[in-house]
C-alpha atoms as a PDB file:
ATOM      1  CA  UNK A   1      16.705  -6.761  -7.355  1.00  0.00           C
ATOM      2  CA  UNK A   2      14.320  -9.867  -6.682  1.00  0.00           C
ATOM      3  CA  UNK A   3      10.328  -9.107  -6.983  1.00  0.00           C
ATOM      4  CA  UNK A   4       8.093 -10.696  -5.243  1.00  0.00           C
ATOM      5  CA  UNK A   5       4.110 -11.132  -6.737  1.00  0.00           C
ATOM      6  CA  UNK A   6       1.832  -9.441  -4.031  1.00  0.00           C
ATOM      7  CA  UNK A   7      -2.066  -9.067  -4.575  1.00  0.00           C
ATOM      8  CA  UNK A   8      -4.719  -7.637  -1.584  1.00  0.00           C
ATOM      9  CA  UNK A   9      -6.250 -10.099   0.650  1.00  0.00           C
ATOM     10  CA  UNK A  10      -7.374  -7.632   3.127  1.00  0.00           C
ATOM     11  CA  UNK A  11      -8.989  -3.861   3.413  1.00  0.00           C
ATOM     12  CA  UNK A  12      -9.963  -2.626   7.020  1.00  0.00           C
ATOM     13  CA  UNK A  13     -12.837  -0.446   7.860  1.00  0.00           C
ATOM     14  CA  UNK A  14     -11.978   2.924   9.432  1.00  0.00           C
ATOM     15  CA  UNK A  15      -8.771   2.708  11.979  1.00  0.00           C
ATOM     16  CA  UNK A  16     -10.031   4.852  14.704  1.00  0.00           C
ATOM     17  CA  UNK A  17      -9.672   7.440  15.352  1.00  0.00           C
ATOM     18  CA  UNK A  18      -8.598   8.418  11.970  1.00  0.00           C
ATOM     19  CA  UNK A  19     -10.301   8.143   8.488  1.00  0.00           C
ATOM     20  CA  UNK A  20      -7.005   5.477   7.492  1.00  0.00           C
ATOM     21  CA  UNK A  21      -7.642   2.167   6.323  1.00  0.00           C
ATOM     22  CA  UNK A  22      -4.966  -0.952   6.541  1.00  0.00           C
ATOM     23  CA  UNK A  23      -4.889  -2.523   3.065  1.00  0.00           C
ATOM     24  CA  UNK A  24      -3.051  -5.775   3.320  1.00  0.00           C
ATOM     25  CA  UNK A  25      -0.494  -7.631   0.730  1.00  0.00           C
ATOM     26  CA  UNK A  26       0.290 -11.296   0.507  1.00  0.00           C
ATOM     27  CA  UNK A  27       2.805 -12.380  -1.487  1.00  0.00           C
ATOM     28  CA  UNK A  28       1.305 -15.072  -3.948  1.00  0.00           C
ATOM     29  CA  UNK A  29       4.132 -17.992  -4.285  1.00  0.00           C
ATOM     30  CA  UNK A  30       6.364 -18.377  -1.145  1.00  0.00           C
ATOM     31  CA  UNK A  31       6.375 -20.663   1.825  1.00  0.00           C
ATOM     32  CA  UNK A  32       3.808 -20.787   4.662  1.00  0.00           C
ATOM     33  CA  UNK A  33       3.348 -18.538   6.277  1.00  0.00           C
ATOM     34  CA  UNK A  34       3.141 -16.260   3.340  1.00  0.00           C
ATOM     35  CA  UNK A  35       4.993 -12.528   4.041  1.00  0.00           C
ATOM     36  CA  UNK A  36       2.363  -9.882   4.404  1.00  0.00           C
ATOM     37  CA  UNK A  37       2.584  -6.171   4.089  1.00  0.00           C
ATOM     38  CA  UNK A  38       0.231  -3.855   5.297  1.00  0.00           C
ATOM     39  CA  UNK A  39      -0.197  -0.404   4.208  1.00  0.00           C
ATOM     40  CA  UNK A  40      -1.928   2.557   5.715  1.00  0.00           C
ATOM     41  CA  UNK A  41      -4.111   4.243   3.105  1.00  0.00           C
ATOM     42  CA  UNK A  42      -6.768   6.837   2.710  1.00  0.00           C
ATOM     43  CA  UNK A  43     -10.554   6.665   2.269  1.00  0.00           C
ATOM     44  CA  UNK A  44     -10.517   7.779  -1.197  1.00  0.00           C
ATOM     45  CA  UNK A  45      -8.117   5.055  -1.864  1.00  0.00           C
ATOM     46  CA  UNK A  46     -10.115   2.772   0.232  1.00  0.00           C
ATOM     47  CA  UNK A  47     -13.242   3.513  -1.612  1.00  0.00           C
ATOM     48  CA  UNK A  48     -11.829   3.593  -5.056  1.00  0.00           C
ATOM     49  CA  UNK A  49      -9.862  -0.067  -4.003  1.00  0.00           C
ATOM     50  CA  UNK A  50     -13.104  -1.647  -2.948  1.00  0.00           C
ATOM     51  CA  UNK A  51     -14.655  -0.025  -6.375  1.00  0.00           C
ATOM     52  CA  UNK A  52     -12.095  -2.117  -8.189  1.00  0.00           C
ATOM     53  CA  UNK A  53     -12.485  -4.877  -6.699  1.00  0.00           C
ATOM     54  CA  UNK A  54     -15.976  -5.401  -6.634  1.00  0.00           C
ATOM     55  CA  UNK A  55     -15.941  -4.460 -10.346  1.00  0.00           C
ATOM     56  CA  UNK A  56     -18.822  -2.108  -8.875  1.00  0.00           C
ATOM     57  CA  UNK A  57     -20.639  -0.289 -11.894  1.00  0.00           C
ATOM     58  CA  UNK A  58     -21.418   2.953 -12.706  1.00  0.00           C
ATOM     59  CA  UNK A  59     -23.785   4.785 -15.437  1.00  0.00           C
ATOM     60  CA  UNK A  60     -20.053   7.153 -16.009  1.00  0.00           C
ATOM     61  CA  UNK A  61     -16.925   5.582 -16.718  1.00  0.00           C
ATOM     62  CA  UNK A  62     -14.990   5.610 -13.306  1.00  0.00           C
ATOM     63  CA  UNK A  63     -11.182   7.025 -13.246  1.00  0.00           C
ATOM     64  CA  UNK A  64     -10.140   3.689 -13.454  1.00  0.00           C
ATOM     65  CA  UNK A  65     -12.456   2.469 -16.528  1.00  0.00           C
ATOM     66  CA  UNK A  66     -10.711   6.176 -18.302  1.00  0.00           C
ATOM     67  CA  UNK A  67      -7.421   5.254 -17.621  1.00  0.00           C
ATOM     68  CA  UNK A  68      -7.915   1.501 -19.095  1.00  0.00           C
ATOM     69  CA  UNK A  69     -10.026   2.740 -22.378  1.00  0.00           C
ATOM     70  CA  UNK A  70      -6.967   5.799 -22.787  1.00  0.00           C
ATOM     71  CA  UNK A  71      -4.445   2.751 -22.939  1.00  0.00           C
ATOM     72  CA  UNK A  72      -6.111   0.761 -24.712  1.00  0.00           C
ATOM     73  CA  UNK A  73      -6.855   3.293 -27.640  1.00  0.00           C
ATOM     74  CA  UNK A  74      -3.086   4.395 -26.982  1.00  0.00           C
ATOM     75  CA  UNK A  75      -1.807   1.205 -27.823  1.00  0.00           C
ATOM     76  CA  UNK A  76      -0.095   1.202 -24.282  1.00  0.00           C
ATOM     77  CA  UNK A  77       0.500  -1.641 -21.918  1.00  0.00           C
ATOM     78  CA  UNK A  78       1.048  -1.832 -18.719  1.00  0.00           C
ATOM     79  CA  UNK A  79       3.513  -5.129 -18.213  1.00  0.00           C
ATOM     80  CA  UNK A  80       3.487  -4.577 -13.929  1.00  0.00           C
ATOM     81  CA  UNK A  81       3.703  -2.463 -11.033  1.00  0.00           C
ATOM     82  CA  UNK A  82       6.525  -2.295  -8.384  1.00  0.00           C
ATOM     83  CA  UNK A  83       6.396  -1.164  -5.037  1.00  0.00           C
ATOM     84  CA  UNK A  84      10.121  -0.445  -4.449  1.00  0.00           C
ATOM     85  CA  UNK A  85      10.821   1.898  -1.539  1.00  0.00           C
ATOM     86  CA  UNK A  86       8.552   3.399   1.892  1.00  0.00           C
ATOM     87  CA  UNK A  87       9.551   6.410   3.607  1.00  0.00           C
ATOM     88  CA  UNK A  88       7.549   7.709   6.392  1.00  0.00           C
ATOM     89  CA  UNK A  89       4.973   5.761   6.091  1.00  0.00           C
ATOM     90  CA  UNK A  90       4.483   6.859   2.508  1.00  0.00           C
ATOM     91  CA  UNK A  91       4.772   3.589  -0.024  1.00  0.00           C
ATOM     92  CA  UNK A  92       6.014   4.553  -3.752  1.00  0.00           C
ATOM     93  CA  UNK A  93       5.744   2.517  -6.950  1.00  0.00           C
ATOM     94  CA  UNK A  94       6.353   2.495 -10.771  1.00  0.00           C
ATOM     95  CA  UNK A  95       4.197   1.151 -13.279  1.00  0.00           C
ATOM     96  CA  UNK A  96       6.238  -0.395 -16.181  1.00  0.00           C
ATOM     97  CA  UNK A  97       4.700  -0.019 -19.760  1.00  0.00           C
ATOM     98  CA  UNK A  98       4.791  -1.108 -23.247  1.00  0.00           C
ATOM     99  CA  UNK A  99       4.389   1.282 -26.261  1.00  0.00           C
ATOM    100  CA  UNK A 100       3.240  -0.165 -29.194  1.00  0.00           C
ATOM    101  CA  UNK A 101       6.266   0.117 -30.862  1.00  0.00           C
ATOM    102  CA  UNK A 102       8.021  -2.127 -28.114  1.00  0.00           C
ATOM    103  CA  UNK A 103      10.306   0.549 -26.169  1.00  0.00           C
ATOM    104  CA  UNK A 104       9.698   0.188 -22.343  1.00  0.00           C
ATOM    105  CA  UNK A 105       8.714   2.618 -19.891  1.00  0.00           C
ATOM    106  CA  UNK A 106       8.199   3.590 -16.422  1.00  0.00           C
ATOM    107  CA  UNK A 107       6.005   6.044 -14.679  1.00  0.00           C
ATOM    108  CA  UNK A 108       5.376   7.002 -11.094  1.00  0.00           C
ATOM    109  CA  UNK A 109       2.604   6.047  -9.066  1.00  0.00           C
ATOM    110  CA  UNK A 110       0.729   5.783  -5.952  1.00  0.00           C
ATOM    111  CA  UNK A 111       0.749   1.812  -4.866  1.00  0.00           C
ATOM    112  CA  UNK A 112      -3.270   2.466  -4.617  1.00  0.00           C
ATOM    113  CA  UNK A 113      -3.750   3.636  -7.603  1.00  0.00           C
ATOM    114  CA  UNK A 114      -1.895   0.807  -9.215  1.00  0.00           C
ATOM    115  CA  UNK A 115      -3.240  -1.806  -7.236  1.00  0.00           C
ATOM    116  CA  UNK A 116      -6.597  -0.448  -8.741  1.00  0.00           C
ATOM    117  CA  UNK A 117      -5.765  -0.268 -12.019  1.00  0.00           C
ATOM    118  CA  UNK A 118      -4.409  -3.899 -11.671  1.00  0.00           C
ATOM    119  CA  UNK A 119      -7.708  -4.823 -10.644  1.00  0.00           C
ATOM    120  CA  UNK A 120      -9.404  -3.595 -13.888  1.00  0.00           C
ATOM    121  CA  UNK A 121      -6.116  -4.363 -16.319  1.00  0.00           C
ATOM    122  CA  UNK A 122      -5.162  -7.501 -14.922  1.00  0.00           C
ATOM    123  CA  UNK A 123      -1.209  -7.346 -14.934  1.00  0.00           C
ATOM    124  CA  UNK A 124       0.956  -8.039 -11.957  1.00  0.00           C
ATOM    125  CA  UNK A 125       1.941  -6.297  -8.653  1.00  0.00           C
ATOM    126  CA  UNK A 126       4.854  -7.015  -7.011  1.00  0.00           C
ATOM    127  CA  UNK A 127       6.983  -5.976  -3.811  1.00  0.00           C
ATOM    128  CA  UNK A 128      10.623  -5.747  -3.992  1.00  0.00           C
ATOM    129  CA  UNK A 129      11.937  -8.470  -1.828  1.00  0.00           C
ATOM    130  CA  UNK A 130      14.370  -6.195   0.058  1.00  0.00           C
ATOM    131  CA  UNK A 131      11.529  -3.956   1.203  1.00  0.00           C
ATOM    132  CA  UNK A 132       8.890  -6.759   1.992  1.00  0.00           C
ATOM    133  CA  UNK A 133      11.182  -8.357   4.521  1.00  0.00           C
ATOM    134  CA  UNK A 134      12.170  -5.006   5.906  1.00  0.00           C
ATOM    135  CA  UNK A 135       8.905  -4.143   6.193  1.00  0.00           C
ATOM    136  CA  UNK A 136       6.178  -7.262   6.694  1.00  0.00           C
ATOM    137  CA  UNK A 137       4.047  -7.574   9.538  1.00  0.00           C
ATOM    138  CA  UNK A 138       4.682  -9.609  12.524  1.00  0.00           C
ATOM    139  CA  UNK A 139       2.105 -11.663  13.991  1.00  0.00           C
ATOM    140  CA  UNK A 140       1.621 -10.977  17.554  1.00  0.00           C
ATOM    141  CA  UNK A 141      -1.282 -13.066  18.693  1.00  0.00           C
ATOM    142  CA  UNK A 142      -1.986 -16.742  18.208  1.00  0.00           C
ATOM    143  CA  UNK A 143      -5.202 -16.520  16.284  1.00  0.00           C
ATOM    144  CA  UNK A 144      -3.198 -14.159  13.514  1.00  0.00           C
ATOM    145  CA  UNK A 145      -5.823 -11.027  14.372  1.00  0.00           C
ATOM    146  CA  UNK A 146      -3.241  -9.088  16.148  1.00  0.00           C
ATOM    147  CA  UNK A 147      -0.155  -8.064  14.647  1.00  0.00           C
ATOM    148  CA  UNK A 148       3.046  -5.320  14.293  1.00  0.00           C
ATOM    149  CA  UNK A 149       4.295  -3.398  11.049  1.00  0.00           C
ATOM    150  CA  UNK A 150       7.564  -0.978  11.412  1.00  0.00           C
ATOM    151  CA  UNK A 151       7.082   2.316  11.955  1.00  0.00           C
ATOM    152  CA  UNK A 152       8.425   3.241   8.882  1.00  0.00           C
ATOM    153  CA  UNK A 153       5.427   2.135   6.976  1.00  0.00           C
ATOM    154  CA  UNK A 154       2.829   4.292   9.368  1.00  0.00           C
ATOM    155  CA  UNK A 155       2.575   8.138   8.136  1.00  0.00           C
ATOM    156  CA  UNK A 156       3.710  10.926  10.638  1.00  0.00           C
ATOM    157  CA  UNK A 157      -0.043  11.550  10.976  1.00  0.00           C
ATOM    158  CA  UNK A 158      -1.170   8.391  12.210  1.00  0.00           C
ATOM    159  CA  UNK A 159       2.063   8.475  14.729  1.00  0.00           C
ATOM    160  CA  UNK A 160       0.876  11.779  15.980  1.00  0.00           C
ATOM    161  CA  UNK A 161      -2.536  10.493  16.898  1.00  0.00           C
ATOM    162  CA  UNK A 162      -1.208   7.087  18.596  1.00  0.00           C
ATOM    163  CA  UNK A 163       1.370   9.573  20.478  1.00  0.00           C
ATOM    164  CA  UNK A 164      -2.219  11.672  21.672  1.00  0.00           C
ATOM    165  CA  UNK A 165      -3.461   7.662  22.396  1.00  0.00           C
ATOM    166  CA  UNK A 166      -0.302   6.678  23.958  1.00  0.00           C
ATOM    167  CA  UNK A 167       0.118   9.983  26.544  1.00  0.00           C
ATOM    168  CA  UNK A 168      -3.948   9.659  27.435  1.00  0.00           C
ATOM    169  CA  UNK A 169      -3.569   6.045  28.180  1.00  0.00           C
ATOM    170  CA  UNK A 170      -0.377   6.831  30.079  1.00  0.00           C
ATOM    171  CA  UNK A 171       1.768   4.193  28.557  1.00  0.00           C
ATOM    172  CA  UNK A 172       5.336   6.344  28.699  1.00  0.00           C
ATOM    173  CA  UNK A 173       7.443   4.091  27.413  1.00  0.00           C
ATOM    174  CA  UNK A 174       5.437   4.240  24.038  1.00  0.00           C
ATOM    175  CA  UNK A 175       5.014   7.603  23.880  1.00  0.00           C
ATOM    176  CA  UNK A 176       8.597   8.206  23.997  1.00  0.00           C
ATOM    177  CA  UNK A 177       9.441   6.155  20.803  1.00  0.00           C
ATOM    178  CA  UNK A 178       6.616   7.785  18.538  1.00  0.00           C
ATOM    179  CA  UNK A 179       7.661  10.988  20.020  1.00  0.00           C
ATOM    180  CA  UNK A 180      11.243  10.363  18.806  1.00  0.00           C
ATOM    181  CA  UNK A 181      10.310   8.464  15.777  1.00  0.00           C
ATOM    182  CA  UNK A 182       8.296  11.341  15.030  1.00  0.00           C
ATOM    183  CA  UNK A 183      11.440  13.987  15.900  1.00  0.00           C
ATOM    184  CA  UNK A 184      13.932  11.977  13.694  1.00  0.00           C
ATOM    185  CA  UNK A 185      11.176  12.870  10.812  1.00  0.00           C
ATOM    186  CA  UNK A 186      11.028  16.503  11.155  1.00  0.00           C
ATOM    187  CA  UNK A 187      14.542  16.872  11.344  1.00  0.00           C
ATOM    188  CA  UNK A 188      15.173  14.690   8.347  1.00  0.00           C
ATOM    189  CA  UNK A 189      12.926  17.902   6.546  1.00  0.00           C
END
């Protein structure tokens, strides 16, 4: 399957009326407009994202600074990170890895976590291309600041709350899909 090379060019403050943020992929080499994906993520990620990325300090090794010393002593490295499938709104990845010996590796992993850890390592992050086209966003208004992702990449969560939005603002029509997006979910399991 292709890969495409994604790195953050955006993190949102709070999306109300939730504690969600939207972190947003670019893909780095590809025609212009560049395919973007955006991902609804936590706080915690949020916070330890911005961490990373500001190479903020700390008097106490962070998570993050653990994880790179434990590889580093290990011998370990990590060669990239894919982001290969999304399923209610829930994005997974592997990290790939090198022992020192030269046998290959993958482990699971929250796309936060190894976007962060790409921020302190340095190796790649990429998107299969499948799922990027499946799931990019769509701009919507002229000056790029409005914009659509599938409803597969939102969490149930977040669906519930714009269903609560939807039904107080009295727009039907949208309440209807999230309420059977949100149906086709729970019967799923």
């Amino acid at each position: 399957m292709n890969e495409v090379e994604v790195r953050i060019i955006g993190l949102s403050d709070l999306l109300k009326p939730s504690t969600a943020h939207a972190m947003i992929l670019e893909e780095v080499i590809g025609t212009e407009p560049k395919r973007r994906l955006a991902m609804i993520i936590g706080d915690r990620e949020a916070t330890d994202l911005r961490t990373c990325m500001f190479d903020c300090k700390s008097p106490r090794p962070l998570t993050y600074d653990m994880v790179r010393s434990l590889l580093f002593e290990a011998g370990v490295t990590i060669v990239k990170a894919v982001i290969y499938d999304v399923n209610g709104g829930v994005f997974s990845s592997y990290l790939y890895c090198l022992r020192p010996d030269g046998s290959e590796f993958k482990i699971d992993s929250r796309p936060t976590d190894a976007l962060s850890l790409s921020l302190k390592i340095g190796y790649p992050v990429y998107v299969l291309e499948d799922l990027l086209e499946k799931e990019k966003i769509r701009i919507v208004t002229p000056d790029g600041s409005g914009f659509s992702m599938p409803l597969n990449s939102v969490a149930t969560d977040m669906l519930k709350m714009d269903l609560e939005a939807a039904i107080n603002n009295e727009d039907y029509e949208r309440a209807a899909m999230l309420r059977d997006e949100i149906s086709r979910r729970a019967s799923k399991g």
